[in-house]
N, C-alpha and C. Protein backbone atom coordinates (compact mmCIF):
# COMPACT_ATOMS: atom_id res chain seq x y z
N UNK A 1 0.85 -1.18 0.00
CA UNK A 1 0.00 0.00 0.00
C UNK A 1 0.89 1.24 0.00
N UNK A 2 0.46 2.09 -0.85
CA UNK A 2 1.33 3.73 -0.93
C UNK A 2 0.62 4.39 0.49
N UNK A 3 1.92 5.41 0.61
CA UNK A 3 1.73 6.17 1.69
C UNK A 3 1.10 7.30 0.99
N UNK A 4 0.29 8.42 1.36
CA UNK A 4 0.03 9.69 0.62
C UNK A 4 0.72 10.91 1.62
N UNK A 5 1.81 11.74 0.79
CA UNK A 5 2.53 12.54 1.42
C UNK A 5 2.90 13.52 0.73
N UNK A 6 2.29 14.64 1.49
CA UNK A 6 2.22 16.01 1.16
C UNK A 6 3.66 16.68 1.49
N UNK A 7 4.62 17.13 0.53
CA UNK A 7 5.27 18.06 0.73
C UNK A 7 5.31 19.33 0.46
N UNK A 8 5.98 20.27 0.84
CA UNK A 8 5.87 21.52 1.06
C UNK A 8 7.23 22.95 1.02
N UNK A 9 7.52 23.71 -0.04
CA UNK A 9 8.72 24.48 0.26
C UNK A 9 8.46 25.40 0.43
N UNK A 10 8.58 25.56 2.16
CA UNK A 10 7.68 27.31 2.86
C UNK A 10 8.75 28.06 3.29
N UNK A 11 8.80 29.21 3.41
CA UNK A 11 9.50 30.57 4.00
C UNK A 11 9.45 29.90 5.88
N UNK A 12 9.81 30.43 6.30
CA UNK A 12 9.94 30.31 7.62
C UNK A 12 8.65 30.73 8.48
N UNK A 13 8.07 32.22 7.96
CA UNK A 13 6.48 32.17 8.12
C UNK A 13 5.80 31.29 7.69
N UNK A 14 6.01 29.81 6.95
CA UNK A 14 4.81 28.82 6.45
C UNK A 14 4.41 29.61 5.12
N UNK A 15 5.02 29.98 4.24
CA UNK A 15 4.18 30.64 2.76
C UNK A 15 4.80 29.91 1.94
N UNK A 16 4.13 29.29 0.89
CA UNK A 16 4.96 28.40 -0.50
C UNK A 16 5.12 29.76 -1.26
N UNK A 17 4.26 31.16 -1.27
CA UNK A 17 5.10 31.84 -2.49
C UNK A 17 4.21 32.89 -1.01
N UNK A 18 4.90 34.26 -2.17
CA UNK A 18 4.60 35.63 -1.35
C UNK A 18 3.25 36.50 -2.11
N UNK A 19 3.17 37.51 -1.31
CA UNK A 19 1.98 38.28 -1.64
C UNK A 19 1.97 38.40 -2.87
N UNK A 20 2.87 38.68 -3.39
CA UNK A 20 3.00 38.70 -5.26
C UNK A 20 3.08 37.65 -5.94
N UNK A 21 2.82 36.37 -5.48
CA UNK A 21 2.71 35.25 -6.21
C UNK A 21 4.35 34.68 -6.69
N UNK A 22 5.14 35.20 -5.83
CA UNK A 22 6.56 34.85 -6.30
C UNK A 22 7.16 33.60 -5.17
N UNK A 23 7.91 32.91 -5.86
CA UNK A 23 8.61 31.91 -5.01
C UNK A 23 10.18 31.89 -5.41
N UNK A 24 10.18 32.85 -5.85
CA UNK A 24 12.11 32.69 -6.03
C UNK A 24 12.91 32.70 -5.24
N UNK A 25 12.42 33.01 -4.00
CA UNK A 25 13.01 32.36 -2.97
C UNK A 25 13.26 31.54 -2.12
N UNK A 26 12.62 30.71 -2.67
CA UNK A 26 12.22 29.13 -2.37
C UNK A 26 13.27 28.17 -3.53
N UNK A 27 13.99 29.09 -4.29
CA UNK A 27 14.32 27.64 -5.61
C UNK A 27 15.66 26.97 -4.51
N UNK A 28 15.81 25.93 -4.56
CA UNK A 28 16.25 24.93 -3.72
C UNK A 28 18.19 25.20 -4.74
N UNK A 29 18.92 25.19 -4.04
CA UNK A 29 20.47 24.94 -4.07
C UNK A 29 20.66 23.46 -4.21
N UNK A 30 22.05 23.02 -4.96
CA UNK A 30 22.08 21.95 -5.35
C UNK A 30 21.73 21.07 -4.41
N UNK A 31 22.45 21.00 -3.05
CA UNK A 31 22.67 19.91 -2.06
C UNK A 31 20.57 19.91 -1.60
N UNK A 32 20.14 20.82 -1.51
CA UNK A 32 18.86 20.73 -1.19
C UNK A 32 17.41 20.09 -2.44
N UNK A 33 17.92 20.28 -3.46
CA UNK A 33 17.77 19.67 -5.00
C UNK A 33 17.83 18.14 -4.75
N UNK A 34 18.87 18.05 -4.43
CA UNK A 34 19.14 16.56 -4.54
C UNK A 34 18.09 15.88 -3.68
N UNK A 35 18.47 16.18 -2.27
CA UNK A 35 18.03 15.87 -1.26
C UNK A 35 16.26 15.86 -1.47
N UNK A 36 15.64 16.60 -2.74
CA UNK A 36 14.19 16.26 -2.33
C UNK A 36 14.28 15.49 -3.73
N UNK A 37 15.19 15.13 -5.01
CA UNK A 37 14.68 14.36 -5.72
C UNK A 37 14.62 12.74 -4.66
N UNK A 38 15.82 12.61 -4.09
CA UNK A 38 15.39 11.54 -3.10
C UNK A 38 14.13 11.13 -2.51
N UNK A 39 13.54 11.82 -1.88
CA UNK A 39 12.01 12.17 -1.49
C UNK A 39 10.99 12.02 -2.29
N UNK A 40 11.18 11.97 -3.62
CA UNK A 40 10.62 11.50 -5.11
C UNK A 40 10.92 10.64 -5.50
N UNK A 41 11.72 9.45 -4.93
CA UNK A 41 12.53 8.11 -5.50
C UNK A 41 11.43 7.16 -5.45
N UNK A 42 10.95 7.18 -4.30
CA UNK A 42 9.31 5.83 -3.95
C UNK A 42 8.23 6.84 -4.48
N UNK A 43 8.08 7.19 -5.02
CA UNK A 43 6.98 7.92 -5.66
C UNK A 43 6.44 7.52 -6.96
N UNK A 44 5.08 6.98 -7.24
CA UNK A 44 4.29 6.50 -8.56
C UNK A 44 3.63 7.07 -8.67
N UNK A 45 3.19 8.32 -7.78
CA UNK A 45 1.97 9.06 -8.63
C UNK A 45 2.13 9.92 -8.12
N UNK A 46 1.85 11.12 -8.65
CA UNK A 46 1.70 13.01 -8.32
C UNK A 46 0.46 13.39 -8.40
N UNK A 47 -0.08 14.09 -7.35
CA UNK A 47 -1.57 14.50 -7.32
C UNK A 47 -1.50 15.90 -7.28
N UNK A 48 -2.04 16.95 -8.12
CA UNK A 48 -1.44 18.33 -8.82
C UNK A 48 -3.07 18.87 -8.65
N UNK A 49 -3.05 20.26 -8.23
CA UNK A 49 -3.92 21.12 -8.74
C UNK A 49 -3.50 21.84 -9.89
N UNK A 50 -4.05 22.66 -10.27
CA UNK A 50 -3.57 22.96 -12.15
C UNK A 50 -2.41 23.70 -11.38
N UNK A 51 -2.89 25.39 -10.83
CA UNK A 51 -1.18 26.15 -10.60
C UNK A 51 -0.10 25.26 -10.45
N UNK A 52 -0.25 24.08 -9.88
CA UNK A 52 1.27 23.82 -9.68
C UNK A 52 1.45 22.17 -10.71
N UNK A 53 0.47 22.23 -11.21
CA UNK A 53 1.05 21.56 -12.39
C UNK A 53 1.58 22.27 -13.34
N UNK A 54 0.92 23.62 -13.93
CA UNK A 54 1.46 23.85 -14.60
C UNK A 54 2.67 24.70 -14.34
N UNK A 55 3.36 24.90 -12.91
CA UNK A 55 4.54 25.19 -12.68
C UNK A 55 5.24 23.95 -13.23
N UNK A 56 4.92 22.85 -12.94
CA UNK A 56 5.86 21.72 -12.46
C UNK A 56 5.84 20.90 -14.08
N UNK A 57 4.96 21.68 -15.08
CA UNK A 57 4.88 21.00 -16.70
C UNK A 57 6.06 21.41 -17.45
N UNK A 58 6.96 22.27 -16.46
CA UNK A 58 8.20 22.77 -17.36
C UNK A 58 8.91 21.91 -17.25
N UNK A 59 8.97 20.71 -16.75
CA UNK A 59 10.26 19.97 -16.21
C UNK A 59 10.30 19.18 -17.17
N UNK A 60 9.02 18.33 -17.77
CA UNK A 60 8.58 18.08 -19.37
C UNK A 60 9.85 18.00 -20.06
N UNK A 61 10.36 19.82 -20.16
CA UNK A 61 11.15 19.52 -21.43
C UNK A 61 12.63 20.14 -21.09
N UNK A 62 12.92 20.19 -19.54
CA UNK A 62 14.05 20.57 -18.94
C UNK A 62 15.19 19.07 -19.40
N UNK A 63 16.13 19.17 -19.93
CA UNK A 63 16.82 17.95 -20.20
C UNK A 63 18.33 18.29 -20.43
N UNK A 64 19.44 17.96 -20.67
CA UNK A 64 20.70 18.14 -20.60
C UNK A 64 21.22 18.62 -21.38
N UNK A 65 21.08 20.30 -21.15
CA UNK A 65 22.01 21.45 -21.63
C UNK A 65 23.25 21.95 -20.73
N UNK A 66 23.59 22.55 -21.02
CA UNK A 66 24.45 23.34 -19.81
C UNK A 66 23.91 24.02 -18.49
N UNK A 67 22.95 24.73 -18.60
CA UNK A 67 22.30 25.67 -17.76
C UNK A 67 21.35 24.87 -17.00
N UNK A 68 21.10 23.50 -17.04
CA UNK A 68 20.84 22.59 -15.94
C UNK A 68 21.94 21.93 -15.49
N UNK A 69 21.79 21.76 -14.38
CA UNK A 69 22.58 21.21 -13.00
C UNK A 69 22.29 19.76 -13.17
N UNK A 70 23.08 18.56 -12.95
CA UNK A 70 22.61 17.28 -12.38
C UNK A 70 21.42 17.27 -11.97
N UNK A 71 21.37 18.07 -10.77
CA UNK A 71 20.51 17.65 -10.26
C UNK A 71 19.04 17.97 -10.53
N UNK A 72 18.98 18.97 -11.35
CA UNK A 72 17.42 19.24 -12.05
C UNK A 72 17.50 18.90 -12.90
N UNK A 73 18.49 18.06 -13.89
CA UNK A 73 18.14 16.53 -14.96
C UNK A 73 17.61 15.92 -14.51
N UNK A 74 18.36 15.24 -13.07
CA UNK A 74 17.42 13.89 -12.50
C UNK A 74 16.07 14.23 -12.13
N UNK A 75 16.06 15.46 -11.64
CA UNK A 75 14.73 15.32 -11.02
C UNK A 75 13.26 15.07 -12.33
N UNK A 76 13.78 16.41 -13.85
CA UNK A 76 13.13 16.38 -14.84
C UNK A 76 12.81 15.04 -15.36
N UNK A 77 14.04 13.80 -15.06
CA UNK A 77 14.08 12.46 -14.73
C UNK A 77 13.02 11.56 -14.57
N UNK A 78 13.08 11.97 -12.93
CA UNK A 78 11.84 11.62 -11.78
C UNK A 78 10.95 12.14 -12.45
N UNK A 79 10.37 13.50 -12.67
CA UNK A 79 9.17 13.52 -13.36
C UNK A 79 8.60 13.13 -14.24
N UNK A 80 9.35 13.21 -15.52
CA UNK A 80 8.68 12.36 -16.76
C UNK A 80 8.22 11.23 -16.09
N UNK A 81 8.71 10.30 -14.83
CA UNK A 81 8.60 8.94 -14.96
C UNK A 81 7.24 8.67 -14.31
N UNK A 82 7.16 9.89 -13.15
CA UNK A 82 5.74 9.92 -12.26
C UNK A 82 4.27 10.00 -13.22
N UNK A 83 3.26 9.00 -12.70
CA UNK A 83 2.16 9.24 -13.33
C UNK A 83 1.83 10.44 -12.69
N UNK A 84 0.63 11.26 -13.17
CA UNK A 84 0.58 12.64 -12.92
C UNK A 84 -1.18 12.73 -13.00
N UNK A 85 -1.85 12.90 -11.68
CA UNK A 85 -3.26 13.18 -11.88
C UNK A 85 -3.57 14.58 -11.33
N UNK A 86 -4.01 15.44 -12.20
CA UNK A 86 -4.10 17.19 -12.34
C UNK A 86 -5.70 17.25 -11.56
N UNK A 87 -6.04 18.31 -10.62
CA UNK A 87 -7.35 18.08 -10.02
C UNK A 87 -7.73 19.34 -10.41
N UNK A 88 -8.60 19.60 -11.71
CA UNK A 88 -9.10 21.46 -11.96
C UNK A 88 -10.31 21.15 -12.71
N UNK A 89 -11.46 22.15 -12.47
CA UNK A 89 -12.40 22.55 -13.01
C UNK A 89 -12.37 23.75 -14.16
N UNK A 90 -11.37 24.26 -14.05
CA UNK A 90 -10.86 24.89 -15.47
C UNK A 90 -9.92 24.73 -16.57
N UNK A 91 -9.25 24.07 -16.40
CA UNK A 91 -8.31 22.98 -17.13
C UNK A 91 -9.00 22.34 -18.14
N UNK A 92 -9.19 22.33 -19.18
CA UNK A 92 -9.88 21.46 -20.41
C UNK A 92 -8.67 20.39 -21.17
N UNK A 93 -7.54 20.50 -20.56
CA UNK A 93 -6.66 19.38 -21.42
C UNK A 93 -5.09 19.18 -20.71
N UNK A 94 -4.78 18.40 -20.40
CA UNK A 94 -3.45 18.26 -19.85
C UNK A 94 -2.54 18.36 -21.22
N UNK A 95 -1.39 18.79 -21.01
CA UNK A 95 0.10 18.74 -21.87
C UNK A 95 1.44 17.85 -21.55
N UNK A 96 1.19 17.12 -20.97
CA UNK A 96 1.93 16.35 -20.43
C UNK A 96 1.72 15.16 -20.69
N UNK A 97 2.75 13.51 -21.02
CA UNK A 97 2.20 12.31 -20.56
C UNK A 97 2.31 11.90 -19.45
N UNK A 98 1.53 11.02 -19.33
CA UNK A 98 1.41 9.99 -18.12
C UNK A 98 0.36 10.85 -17.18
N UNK A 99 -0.33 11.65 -17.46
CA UNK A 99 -1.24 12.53 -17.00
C UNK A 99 -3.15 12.47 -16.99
N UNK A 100 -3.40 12.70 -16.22
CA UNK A 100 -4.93 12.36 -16.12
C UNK A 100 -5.33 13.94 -15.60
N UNK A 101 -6.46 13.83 -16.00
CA UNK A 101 -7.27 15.18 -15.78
C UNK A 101 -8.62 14.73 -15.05
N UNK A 102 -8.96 15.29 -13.76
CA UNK A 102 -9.73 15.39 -13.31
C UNK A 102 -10.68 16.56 -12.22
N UNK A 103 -11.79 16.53 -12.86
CA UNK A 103 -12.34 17.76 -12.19
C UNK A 103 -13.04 17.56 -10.78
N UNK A 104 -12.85 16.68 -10.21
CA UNK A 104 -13.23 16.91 -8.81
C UNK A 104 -12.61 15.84 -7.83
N UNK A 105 -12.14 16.10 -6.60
CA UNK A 105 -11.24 15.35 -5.88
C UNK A 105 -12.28 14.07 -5.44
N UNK A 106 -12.15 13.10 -5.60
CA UNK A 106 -12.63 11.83 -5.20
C UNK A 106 -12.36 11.40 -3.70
N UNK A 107 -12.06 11.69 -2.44
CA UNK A 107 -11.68 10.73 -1.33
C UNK A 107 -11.60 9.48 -1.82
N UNK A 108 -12.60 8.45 -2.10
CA UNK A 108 -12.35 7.33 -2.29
C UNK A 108 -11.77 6.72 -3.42
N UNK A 109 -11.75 7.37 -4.66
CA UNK A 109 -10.56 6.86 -5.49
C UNK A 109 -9.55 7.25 -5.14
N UNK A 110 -9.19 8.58 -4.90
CA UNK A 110 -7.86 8.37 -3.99
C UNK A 110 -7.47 7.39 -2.79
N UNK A 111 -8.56 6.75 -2.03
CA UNK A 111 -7.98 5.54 -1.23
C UNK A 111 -7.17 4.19 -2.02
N UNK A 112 -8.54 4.18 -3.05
CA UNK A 112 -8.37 2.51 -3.70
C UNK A 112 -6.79 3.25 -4.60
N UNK A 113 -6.44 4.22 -4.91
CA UNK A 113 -5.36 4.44 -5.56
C UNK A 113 -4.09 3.48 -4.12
N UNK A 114 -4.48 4.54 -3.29
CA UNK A 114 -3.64 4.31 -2.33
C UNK A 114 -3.11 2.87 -2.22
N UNK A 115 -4.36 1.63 -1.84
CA UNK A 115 -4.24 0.65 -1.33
C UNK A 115 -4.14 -0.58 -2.66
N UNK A 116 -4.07 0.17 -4.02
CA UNK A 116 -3.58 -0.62 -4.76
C UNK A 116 -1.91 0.00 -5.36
N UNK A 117 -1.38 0.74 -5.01
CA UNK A 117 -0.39 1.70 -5.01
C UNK A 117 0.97 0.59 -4.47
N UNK A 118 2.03 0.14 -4.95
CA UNK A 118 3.56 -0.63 -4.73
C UNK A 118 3.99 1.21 -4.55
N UNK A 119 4.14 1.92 -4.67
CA UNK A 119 4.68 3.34 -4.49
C UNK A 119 4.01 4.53 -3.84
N UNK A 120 4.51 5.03 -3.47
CA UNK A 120 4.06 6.03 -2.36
C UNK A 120 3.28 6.99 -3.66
N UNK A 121 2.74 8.08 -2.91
CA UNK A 121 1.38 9.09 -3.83
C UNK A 121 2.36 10.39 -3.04
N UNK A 122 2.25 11.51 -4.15
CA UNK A 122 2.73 12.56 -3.76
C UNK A 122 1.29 13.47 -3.97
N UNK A 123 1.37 14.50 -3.02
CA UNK A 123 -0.13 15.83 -3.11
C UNK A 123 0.75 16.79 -2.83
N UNK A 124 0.81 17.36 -3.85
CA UNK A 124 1.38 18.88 -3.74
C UNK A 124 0.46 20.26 -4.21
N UNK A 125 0.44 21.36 -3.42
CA UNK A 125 -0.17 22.62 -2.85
C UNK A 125 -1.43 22.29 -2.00
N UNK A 126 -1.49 23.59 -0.95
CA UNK A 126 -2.50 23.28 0.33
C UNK A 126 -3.92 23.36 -0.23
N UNK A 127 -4.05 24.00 -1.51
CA UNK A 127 -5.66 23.90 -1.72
C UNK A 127 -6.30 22.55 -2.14
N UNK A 128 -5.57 21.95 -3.04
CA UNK A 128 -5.72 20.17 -3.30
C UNK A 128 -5.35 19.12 -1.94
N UNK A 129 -4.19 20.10 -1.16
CA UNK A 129 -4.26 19.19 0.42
C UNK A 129 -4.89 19.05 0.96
N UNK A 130 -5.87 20.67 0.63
CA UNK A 130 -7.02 20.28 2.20
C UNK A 130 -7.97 19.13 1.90
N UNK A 131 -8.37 18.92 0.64
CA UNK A 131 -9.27 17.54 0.59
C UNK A 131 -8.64 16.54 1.07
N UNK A 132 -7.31 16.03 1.16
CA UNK A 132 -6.98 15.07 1.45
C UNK A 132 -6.62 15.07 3.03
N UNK A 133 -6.27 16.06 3.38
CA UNK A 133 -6.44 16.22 5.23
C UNK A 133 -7.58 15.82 5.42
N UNK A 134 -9.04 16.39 5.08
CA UNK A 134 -10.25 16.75 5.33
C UNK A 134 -10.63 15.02 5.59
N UNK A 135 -10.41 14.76 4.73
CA UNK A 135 -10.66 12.94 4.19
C UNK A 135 -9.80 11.76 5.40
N UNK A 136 -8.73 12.35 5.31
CA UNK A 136 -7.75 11.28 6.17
C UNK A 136 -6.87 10.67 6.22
N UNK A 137 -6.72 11.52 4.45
CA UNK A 137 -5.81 10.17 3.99
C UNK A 137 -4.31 10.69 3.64
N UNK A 138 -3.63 11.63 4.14
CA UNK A 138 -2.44 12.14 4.58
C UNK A 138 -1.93 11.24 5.53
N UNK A 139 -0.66 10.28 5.35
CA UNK A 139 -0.03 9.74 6.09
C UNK A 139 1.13 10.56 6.27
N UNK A 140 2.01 11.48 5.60
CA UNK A 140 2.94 11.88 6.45
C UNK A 140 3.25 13.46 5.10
N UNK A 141 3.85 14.10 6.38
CA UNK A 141 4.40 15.43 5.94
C UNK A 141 5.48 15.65 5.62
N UNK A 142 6.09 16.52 4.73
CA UNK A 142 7.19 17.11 4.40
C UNK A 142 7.28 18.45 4.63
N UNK A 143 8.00 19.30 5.45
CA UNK A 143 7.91 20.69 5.30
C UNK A 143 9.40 20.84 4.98
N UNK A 144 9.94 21.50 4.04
CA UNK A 144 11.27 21.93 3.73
C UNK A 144 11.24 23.94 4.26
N UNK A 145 12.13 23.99 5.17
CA UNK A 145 11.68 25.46 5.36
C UNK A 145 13.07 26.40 5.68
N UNK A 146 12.25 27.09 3.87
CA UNK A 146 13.76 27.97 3.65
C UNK A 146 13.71 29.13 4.65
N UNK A 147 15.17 29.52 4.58
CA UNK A 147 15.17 30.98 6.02
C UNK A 147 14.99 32.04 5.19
N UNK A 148 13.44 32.38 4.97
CA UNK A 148 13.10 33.85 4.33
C UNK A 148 12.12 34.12 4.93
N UNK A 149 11.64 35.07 5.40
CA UNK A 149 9.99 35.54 5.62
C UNK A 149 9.57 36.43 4.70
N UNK A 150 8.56 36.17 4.49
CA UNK A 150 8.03 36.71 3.32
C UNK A 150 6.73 37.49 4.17
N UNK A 151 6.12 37.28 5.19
CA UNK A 151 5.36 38.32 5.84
C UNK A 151 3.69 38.08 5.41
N UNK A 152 3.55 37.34 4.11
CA UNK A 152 2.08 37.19 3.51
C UNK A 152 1.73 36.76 2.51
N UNK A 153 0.74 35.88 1.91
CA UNK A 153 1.36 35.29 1.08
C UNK A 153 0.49 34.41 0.86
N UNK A 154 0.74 33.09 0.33
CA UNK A 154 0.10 31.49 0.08
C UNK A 154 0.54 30.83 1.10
N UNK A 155 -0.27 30.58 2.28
CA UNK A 155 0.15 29.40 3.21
C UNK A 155 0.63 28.23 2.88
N UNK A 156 1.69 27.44 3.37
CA UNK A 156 1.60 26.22 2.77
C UNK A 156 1.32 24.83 3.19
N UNK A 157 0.30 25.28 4.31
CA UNK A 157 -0.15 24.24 5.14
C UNK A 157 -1.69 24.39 4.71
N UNK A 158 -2.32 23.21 4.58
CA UNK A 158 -3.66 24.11 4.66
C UNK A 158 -4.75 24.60 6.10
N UNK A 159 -5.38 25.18 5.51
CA UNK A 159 -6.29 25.80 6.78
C UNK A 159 -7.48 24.87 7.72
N UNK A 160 -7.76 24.96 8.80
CA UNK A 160 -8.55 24.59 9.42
C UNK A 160 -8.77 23.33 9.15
N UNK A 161 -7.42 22.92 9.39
CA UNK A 161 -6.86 21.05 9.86
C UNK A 161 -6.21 21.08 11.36
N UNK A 162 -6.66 19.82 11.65
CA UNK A 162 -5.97 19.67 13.20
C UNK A 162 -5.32 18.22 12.73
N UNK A 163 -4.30 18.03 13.26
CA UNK A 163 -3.36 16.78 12.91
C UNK A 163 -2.38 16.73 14.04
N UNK A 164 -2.52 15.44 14.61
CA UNK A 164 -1.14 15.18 15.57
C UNK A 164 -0.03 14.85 14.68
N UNK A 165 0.94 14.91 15.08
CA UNK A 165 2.50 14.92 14.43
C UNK A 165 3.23 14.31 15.12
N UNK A 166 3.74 13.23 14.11
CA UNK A 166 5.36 12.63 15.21
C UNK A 166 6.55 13.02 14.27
N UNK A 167 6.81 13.72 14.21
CA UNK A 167 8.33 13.91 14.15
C UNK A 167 9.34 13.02 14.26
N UNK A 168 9.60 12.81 12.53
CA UNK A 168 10.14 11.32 12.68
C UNK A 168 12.23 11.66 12.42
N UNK A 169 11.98 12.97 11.60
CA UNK A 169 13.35 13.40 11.25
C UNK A 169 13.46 14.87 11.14
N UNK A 170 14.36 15.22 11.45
CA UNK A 170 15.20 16.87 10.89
C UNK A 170 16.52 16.93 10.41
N UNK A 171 16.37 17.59 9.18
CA UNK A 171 17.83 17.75 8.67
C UNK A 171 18.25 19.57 8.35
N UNK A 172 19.63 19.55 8.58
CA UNK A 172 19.82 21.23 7.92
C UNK A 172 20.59 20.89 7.24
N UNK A 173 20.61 21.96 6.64
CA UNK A 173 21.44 22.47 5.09
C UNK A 173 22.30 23.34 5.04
N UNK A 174 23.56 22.92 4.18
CA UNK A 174 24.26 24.54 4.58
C UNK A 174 23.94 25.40 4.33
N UNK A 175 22.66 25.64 3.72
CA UNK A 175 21.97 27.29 3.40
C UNK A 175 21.18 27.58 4.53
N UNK A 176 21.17 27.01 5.32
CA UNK A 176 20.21 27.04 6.37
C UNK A 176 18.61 26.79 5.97
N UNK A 177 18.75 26.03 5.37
CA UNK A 177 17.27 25.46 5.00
C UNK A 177 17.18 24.35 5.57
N UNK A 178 15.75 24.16 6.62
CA UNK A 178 15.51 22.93 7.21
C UNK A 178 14.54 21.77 6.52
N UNK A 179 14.71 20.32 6.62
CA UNK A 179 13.68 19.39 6.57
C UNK A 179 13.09 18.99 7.87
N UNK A 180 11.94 19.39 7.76
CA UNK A 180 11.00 18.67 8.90
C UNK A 180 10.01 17.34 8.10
N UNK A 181 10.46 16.52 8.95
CA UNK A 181 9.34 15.00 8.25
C UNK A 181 8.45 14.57 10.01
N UNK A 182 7.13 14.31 9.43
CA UNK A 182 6.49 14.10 10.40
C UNK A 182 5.15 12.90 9.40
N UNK A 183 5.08 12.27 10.71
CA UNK A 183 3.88 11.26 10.59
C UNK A 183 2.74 11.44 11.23
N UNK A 184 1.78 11.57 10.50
CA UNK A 184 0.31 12.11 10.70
C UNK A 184 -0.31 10.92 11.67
N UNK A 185 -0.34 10.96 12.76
CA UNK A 185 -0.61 10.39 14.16
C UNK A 185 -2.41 9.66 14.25
């Protein structure tokens, strides 16, 4: 059975981007790059709301020039390889393979995904999270949390969830960017 696990790259206030819709201060340094394509290694499926699919549809055609790093080959890698299910009501067509389009979050096909799943399920941004908090079916967290405050912004937790936490690991970085991993209790 896959685990379903939400990760997250927040400012130190908890924001995935800032009042202006920017996250450039969030783009991850090599050693921190690496460290979350790892975190993507047991991963068979990506569960996407459109914004951050279609952030994450550039990786598509990111491939080995100069001006990529190792480590955002492999990851462009890892992605092509992930199946990819997009959750939008305005979205009329995915651009991507290995991609499914769907307009409304299911709880229970996302279980039977789960419990027929050899690979863990990734849910990335808090507005497609909160269905899956809401539901239950969040087994564990990722918070990566760079040292910026940004003051306001896109939370990157979602709202009006209560969740016990075990705190299973912490790592730092020499940029001073932390991993927090926790198991949804």
């Amino acid at each position: 059975m896959g685990r379903l696990i939400y990760a997250a790259i927040t400012s130190l206030d908890g924001y995935i981007e800032d009042a202006s819709g920017r996250f450039d201060w969030a783009m991850p340094d090599i050693e921190v790059h690496s460290f979350f394509n790892s975190l993507e290694a047991n991963t068979g499926t990506q569960l996407l709301g459109r914004r951050m699919y279609e952030t994450l549809a550039t990786w598509q055609t990111v491939g080995g020039i100069p001006e990529v790093s190792a480590e955002e080959a492999e990851y462009a890698d890892v992605w092509r390889s992930l199946d990819k299910i997009v959750f939008s009501r305005t979205l009329k067509a995915v651009s991507t393979p290995r991609t499914e389009l769907r307009h409304d979050f299911d709880a229970a096909e996302i279980m039977r995904l789960k419990e027929s799943s050899a690979k863990d399920i990734s849910i990335s941004g808090p507005d497609l999270a909160q269905h899956a908090f809401d539901a239950g079916l969040v087994d564990e967290v990722h918070v990566i949390v760079v040292p910026v405050i940004v003051g306001n912004g896109k939370r990157g937790l979602p709202s009006e969830v209560f969740a016990q936490l075990e705190l299973l690991d912490v790592r730092r970085f020499g940029n001073g960017t932390v991993h927090l991993h926790y198991l949804i209790g």
